[in-house]
C-alpha atoms as a PDB file:
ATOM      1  CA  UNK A   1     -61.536 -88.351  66.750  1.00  0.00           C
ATOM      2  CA  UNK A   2     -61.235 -87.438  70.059  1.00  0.00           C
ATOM      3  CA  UNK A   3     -60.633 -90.883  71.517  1.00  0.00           C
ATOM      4  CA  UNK A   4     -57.949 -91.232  68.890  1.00  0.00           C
ATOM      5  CA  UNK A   5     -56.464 -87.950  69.793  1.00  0.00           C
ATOM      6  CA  UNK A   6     -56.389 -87.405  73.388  1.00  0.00           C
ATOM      7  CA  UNK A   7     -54.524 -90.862  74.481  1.00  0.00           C
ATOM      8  CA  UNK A   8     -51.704 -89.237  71.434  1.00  0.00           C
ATOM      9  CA  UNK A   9     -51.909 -86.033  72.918  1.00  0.00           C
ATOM     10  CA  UNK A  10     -50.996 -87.081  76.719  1.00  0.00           C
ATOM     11  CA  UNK A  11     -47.992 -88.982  75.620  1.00  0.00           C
ATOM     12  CA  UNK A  12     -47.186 -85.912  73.549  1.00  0.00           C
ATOM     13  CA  UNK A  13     -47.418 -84.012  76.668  1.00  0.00           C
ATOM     14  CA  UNK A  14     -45.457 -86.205  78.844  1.00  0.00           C
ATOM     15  CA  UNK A  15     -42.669 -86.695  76.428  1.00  0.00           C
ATOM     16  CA  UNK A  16     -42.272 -82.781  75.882  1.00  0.00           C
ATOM     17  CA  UNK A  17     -41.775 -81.606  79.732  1.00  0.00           C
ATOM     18  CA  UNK A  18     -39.485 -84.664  80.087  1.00  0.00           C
ATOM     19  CA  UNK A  19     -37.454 -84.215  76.865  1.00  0.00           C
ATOM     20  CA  UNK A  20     -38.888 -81.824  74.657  1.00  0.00           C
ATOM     21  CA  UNK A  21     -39.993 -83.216  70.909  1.00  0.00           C
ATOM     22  CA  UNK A  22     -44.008 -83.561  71.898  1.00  0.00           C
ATOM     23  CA  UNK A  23     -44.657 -82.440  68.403  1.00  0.00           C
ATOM     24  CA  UNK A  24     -42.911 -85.144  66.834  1.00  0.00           C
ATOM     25  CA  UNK A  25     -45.686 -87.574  68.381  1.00  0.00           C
ATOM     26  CA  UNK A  26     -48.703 -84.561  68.459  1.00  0.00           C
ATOM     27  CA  UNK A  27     -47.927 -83.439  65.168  1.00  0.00           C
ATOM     28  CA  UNK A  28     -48.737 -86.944  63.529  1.00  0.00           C
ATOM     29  CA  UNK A  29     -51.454 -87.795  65.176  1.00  0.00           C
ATOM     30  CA  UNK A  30     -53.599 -84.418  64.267  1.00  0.00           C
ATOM     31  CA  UNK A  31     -52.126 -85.327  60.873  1.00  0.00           C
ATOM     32  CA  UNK A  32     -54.105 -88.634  60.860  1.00  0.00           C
ATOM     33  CA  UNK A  33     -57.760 -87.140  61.775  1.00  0.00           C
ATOM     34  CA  UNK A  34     -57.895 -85.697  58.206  1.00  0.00           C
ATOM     35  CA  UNK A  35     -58.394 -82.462  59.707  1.00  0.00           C
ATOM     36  CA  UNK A  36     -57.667 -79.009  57.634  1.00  0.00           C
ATOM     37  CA  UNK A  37     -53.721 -78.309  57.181  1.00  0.00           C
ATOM     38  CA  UNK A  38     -54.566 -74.841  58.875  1.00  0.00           C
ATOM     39  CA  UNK A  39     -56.503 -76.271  61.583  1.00  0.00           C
ATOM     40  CA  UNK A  40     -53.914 -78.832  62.563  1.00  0.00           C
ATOM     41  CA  UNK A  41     -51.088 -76.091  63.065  1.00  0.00           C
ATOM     42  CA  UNK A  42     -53.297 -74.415  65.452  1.00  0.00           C
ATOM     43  CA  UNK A  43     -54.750 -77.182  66.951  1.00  0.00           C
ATOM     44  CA  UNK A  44     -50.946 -78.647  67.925  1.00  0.00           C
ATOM     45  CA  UNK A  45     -50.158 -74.962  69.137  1.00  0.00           C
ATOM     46  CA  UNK A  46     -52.878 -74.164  71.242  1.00  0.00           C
ATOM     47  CA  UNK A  47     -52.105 -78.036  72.852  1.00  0.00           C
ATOM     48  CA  UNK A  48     -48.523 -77.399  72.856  1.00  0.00           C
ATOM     49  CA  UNK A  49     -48.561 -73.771  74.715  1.00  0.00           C
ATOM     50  CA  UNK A  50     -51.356 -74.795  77.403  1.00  0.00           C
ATOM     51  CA  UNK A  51     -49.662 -77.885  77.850  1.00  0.00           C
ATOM     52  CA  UNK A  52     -45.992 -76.048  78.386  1.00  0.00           C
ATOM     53  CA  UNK A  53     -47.324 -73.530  80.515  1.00  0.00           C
ATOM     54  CA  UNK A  54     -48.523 -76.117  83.324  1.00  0.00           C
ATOM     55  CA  UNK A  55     -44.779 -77.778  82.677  1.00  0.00           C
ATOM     56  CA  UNK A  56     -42.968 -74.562  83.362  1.00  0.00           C
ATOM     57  CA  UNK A  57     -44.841 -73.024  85.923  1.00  0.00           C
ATOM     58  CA  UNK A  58     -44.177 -77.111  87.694  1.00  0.00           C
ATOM     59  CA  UNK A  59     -40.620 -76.160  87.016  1.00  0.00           C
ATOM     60  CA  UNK A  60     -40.373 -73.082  88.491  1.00  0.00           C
ATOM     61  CA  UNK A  61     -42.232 -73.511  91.698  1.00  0.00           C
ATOM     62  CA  UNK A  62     -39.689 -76.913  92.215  1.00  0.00           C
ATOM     63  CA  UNK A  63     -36.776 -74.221  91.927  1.00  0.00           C
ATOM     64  CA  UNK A  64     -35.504 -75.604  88.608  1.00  0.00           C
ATOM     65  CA  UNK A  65     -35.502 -73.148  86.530  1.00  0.00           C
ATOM     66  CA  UNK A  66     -33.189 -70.079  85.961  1.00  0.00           C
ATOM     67  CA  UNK A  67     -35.594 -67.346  85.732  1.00  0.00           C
ATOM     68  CA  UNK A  68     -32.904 -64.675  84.852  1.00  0.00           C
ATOM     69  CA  UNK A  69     -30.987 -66.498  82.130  1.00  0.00           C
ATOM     70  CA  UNK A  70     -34.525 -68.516  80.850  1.00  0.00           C
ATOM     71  CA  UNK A  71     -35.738 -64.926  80.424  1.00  0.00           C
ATOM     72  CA  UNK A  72     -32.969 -63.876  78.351  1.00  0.00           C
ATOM     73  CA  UNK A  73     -32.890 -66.929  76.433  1.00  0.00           C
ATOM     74  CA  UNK A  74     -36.391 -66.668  75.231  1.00  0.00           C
ATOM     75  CA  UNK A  75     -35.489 -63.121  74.135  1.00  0.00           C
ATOM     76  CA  UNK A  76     -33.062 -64.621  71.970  1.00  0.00           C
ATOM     77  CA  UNK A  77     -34.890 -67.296  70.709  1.00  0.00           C
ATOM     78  CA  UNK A  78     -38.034 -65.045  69.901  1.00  0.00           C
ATOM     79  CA  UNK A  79     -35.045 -62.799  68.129  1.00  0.00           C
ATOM     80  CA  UNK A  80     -33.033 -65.738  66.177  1.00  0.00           C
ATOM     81  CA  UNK A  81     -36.631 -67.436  64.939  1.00  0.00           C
ATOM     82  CA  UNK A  82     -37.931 -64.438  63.561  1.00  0.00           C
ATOM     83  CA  UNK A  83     -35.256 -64.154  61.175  1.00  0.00           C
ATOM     84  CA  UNK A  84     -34.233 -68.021  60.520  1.00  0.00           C
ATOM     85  CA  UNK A  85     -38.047 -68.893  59.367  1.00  0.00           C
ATOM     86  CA  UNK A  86     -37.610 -66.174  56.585  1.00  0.00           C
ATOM     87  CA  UNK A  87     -34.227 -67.522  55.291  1.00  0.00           C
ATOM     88  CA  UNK A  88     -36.209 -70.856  55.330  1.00  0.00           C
ATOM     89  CA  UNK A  89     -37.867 -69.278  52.482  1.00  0.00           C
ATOM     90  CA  UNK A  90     -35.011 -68.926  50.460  1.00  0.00           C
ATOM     91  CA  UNK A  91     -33.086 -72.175  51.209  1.00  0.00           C
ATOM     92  CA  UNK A  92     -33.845 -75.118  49.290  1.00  0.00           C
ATOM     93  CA  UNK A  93     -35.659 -78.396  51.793  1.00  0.00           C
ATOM     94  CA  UNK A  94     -33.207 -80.683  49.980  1.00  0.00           C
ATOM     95  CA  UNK A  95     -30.504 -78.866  52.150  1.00  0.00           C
ATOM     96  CA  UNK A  96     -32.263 -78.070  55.329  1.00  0.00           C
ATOM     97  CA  UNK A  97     -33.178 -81.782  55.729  1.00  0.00           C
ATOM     98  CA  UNK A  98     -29.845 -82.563  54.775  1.00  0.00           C
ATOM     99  CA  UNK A  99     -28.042 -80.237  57.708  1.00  0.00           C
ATOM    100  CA  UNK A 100     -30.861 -81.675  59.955  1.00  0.00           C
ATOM    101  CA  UNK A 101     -29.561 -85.371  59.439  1.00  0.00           C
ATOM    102  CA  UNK A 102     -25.846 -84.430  59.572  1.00  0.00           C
ATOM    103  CA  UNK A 103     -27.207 -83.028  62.818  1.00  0.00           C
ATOM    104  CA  UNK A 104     -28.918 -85.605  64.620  1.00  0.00           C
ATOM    105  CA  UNK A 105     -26.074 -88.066  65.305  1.00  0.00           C
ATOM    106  CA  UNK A 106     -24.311 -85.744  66.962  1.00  0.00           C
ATOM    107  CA  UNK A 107     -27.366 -84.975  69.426  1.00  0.00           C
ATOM    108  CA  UNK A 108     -27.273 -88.661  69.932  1.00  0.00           C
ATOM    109  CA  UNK A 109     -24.103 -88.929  71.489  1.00  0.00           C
ATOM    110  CA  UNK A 110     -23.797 -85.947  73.300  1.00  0.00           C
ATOM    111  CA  UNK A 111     -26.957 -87.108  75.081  1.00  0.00           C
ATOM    112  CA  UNK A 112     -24.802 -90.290  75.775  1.00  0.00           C
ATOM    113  CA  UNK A 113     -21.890 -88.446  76.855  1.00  0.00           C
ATOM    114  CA  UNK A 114     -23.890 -87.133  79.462  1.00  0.00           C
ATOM    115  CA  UNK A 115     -23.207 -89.035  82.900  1.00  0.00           C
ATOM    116  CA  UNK A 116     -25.532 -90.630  83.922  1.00  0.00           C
ATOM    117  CA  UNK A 117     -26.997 -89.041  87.605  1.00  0.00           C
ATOM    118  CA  UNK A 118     -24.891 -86.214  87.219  1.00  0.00           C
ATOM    119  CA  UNK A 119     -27.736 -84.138  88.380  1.00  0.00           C
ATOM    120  CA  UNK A 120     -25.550 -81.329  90.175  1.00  0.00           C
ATOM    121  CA  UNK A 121     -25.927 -77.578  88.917  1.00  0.00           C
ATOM    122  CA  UNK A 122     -22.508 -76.076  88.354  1.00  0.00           C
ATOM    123  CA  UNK A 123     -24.092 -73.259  86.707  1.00  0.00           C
ATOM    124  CA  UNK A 124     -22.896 -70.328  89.603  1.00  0.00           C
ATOM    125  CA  UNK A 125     -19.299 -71.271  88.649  1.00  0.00           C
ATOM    126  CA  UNK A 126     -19.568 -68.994  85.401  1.00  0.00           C
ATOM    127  CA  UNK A 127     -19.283 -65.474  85.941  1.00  0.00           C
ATOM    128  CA  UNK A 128     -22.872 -63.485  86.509  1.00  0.00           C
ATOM    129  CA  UNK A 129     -22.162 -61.452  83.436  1.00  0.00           C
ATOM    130  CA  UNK A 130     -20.696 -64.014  81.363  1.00  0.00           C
ATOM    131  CA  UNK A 131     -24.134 -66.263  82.093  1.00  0.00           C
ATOM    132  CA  UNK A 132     -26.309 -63.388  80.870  1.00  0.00           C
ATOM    133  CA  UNK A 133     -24.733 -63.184  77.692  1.00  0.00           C
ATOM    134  CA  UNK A 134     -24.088 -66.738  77.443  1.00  0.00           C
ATOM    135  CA  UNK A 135     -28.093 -67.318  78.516  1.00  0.00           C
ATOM    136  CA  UNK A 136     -29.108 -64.589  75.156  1.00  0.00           C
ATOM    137  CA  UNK A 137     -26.711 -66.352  73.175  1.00  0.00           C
ATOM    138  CA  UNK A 138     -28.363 -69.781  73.722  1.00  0.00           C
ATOM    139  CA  UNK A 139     -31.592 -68.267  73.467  1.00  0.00           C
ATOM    140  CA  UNK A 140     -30.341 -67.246  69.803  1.00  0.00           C
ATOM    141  CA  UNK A 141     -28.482 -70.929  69.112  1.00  0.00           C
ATOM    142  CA  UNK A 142     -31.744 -72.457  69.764  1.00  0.00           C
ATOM    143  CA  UNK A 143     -34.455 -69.810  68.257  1.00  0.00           C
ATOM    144  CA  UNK A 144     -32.163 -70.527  64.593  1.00  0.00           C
ATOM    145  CA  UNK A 145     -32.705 -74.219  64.591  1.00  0.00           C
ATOM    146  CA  UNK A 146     -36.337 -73.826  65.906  1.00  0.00           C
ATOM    147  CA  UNK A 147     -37.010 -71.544  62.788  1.00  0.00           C
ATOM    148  CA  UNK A 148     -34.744 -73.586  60.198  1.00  0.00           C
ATOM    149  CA  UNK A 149     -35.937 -77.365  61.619  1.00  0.00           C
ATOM    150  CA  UNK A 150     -38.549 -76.987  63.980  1.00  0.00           C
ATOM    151  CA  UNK A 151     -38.841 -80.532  65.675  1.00  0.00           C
ATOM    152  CA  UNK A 152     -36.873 -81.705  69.059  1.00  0.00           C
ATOM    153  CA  UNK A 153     -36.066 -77.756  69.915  1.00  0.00           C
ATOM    154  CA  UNK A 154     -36.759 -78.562  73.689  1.00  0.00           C
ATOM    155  CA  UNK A 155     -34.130 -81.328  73.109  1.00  0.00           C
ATOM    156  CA  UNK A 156     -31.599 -79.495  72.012  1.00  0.00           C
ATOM    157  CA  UNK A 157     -32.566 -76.769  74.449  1.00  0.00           C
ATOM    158  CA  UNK A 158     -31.966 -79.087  77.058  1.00  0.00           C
ATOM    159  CA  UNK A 159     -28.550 -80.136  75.662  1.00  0.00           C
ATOM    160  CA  UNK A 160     -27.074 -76.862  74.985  1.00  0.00           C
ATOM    161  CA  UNK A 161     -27.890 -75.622  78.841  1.00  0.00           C
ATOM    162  CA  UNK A 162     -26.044 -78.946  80.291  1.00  0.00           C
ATOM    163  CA  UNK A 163     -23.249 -78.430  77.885  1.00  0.00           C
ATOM    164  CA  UNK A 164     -22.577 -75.010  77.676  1.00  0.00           C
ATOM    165  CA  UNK A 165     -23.808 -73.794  81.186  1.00  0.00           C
ATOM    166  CA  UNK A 166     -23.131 -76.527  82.869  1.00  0.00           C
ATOM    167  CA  UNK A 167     -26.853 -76.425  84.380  1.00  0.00           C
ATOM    168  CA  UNK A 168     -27.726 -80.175  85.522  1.00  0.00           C
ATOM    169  CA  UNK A 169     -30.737 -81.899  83.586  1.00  0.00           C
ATOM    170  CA  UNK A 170     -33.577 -80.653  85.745  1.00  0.00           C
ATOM    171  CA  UNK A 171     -32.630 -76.884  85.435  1.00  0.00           C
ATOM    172  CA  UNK A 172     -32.050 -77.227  81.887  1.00  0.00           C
ATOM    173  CA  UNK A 173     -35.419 -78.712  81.155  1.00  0.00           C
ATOM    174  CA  UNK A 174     -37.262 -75.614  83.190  1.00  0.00           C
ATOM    175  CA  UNK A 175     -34.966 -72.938  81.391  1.00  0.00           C
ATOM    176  CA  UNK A 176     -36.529 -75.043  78.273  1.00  0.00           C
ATOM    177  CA  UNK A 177     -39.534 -74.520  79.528  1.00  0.00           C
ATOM    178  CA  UNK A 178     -39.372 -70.781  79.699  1.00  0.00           C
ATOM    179  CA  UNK A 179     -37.696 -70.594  75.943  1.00  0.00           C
ATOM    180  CA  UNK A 180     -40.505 -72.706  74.419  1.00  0.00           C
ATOM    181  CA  UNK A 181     -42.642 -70.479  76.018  1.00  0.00           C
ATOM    182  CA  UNK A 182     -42.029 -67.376  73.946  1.00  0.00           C
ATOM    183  CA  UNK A 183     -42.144 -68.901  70.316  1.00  0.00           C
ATOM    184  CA  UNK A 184     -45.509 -70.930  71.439  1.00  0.00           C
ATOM    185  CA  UNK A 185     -47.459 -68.519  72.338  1.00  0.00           C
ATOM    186  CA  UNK A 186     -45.770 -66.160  69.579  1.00  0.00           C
ATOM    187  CA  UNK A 187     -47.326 -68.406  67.316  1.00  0.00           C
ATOM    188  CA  UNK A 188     -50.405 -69.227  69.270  1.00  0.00           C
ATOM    189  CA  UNK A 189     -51.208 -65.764  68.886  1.00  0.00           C
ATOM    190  CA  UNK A 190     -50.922 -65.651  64.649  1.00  0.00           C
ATOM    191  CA  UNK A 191     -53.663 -68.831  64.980  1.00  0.00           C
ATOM    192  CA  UNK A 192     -56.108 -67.195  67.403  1.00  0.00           C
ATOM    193  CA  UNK A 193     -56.147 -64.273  65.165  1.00  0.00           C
ATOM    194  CA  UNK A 194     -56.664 -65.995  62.018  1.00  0.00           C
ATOM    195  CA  UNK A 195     -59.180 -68.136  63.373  1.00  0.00           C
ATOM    196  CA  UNK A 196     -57.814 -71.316  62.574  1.00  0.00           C
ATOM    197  CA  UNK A 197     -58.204 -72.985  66.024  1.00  0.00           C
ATOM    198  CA  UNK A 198     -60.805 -76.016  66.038  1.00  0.00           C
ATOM    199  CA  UNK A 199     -61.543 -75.319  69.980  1.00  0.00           C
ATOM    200  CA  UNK A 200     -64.286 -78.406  69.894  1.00  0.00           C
ATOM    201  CA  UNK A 201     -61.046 -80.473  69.160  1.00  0.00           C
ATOM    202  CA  UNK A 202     -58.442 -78.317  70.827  1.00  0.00           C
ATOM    203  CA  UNK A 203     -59.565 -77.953  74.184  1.00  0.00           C
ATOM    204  CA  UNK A 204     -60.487 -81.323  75.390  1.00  0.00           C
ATOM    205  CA  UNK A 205     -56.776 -82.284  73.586  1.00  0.00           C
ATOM    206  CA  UNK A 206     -55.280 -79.626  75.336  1.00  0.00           C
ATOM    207  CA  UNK A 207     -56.271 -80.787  78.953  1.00  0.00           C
ATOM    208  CA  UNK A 208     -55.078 -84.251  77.866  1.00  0.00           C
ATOM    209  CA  UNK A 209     -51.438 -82.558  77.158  1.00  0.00           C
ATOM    210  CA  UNK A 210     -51.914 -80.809  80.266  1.00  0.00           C
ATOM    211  CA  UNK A 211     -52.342 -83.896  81.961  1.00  0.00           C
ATOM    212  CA  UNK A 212     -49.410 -85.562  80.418  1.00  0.00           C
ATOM    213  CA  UNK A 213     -47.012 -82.379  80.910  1.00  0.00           C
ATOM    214  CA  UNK A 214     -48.029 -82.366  84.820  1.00  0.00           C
ATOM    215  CA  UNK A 215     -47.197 -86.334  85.168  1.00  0.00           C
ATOM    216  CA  UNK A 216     -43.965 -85.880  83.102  1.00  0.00           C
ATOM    217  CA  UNK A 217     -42.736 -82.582  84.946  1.00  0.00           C
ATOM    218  CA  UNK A 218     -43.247 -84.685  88.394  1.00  0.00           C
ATOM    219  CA  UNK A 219     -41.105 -87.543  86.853  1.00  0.00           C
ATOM    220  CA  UNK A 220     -38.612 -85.112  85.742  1.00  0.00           C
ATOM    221  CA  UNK A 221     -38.254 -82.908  88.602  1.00  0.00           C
ATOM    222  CA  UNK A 222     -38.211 -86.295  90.847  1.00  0.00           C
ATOM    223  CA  UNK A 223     -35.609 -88.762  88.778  1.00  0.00           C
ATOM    224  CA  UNK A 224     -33.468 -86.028  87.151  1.00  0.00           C
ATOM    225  CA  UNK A 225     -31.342 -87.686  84.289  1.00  0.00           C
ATOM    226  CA  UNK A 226     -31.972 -91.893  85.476  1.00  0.00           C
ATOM    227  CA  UNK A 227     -35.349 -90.976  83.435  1.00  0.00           C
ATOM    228  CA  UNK A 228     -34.366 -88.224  81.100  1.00  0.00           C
ATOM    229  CA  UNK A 229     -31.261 -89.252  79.295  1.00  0.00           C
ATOM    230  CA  UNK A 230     -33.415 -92.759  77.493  1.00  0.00           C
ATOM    231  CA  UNK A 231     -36.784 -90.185  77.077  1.00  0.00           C
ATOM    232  CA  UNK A 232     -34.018 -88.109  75.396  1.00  0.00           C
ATOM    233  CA  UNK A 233     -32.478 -90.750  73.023  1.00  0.00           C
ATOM    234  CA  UNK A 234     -36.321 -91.884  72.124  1.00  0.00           C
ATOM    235  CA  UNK A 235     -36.821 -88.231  71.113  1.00  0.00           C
ATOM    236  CA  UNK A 236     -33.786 -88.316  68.695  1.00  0.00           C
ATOM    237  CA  UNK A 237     -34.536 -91.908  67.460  1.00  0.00           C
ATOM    238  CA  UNK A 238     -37.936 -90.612  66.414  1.00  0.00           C
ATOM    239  CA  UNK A 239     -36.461 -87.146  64.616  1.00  0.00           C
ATOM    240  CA  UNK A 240     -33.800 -89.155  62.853  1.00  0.00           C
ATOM    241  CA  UNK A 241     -35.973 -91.514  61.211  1.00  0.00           C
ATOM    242  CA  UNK A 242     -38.684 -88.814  60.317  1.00  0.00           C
ATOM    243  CA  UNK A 243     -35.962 -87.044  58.806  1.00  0.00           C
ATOM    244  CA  UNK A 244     -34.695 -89.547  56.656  1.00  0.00           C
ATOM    245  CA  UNK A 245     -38.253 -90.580  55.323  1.00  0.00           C
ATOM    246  CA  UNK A 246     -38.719 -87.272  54.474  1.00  0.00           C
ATOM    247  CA  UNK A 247     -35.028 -87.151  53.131  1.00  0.00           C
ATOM    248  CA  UNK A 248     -35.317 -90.099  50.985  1.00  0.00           C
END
């Protein structure tokens, strides 16, 4: 199991401090070891939140991440998912995976609209105040879809900084960082407690996704977009067509 799992788990790791969406490959694969539903949520958490927790703190001692506004954001986001997971209770699938495939396309070329090697933080030209509220309100934009959908939230993390901050590629993927940070180990916390954390299985995965988020941090931090932008679009490929086999 473990041979099977740790080569998955790496990749996982190194897609999801490049790009986000490490759970669309880690997810899977703890899927396929036949493993208790229960145990392969917290299994994929405990992975996910050591492995983004190497990532960030990469981030942040390279100087690209926005520790004010990352903050903030992950206030939001801890805020905005709280609430959107409950009205997933009372929304029919049908409609969520619906919104999720309307969605997707426009990720897609927004992420191509993006110039290529514009790595160049324009951030500072906002207004101080004006970025704080702008930083909570992102934190809130992306917390929603992370409770309604769930999969590629780093992605669209990463998007919504460039796009609405104007933060280059790098800097949005730490500010990501921070963000995921909150709802992992949110969560992380609900598994530990109910015991539903294989740590035979979870631990030597975990240093595999460690591994991988290290390696893909260092490519991140060192190529900016040249090697985020097509680790991006692979991301969205992969969400689009899990959505429409689950759609269809």
């Amino acid at each position: 199991m473990l041979l099977f799992l740790c080569p998955a788990l790496f990749l996982s790791g190194f897609v999801d401090s490049v790009a986000g969406g490490g759970g669309l490959i880690s997810m899977p694969a703890i899927l396929l070891t036949g493993l208790p539903l229960q145990q392969v949520y917290g299994i994929n958490k405990f992975t996910a939140a050591s492995g983004t927790t190497f990532s960030a703190i990469r981030y942040f001692r390279h100087g690209a991440v926005d520790i004010k506004i990352a903050l903030l954001s992950a206030c939001g986001a801890f805020l905005a998912s709280s609430f959107s997971s409950r009205a997933v209770l009372f929304l029919p699938e049908r409609l969520l995976k619906g919104a999720l495939l309307c969605l997707m396309p426009i990720v897609v070329v927004l992420i191509l609209m993006k110039k290529k090697g514009n790595d160049t933080n324009r951030s500072t030209e906002i207004p101080i105040k004006k970025r704080y509220l702008m930083g909570f309100l992102i934190g809130m934009i992306v917390g929603c879809y992370d409770g309604l959908f769930g999969p590629g939230t780093g992605t669209i993390a990463i998007l919504v900084y460039c796009y609405l901050m104007k933060y280059d590629m790098k800097t949005a993927g730490g500010n990501a960082k921070i963000l995921n940070l909150a709802s992992n180990y949110a969560a992380l916390v609900t598994y530990i407690l109910a015991g539903t954390i294989n740590y035979a299985i979870a631990v030597p995965a975990a240093c595999c996704c460690i591994v991988g988020n290290l390696i893909g941090s260092g490519l991140a931090l060192k190529k900016g977009s040249v090697v985020i932008r097509p680790i991006m679009l692979v991301v969205a490929a992969l969400l689009i067509g899990k959505t429409v086999m689950d759609f269809f």
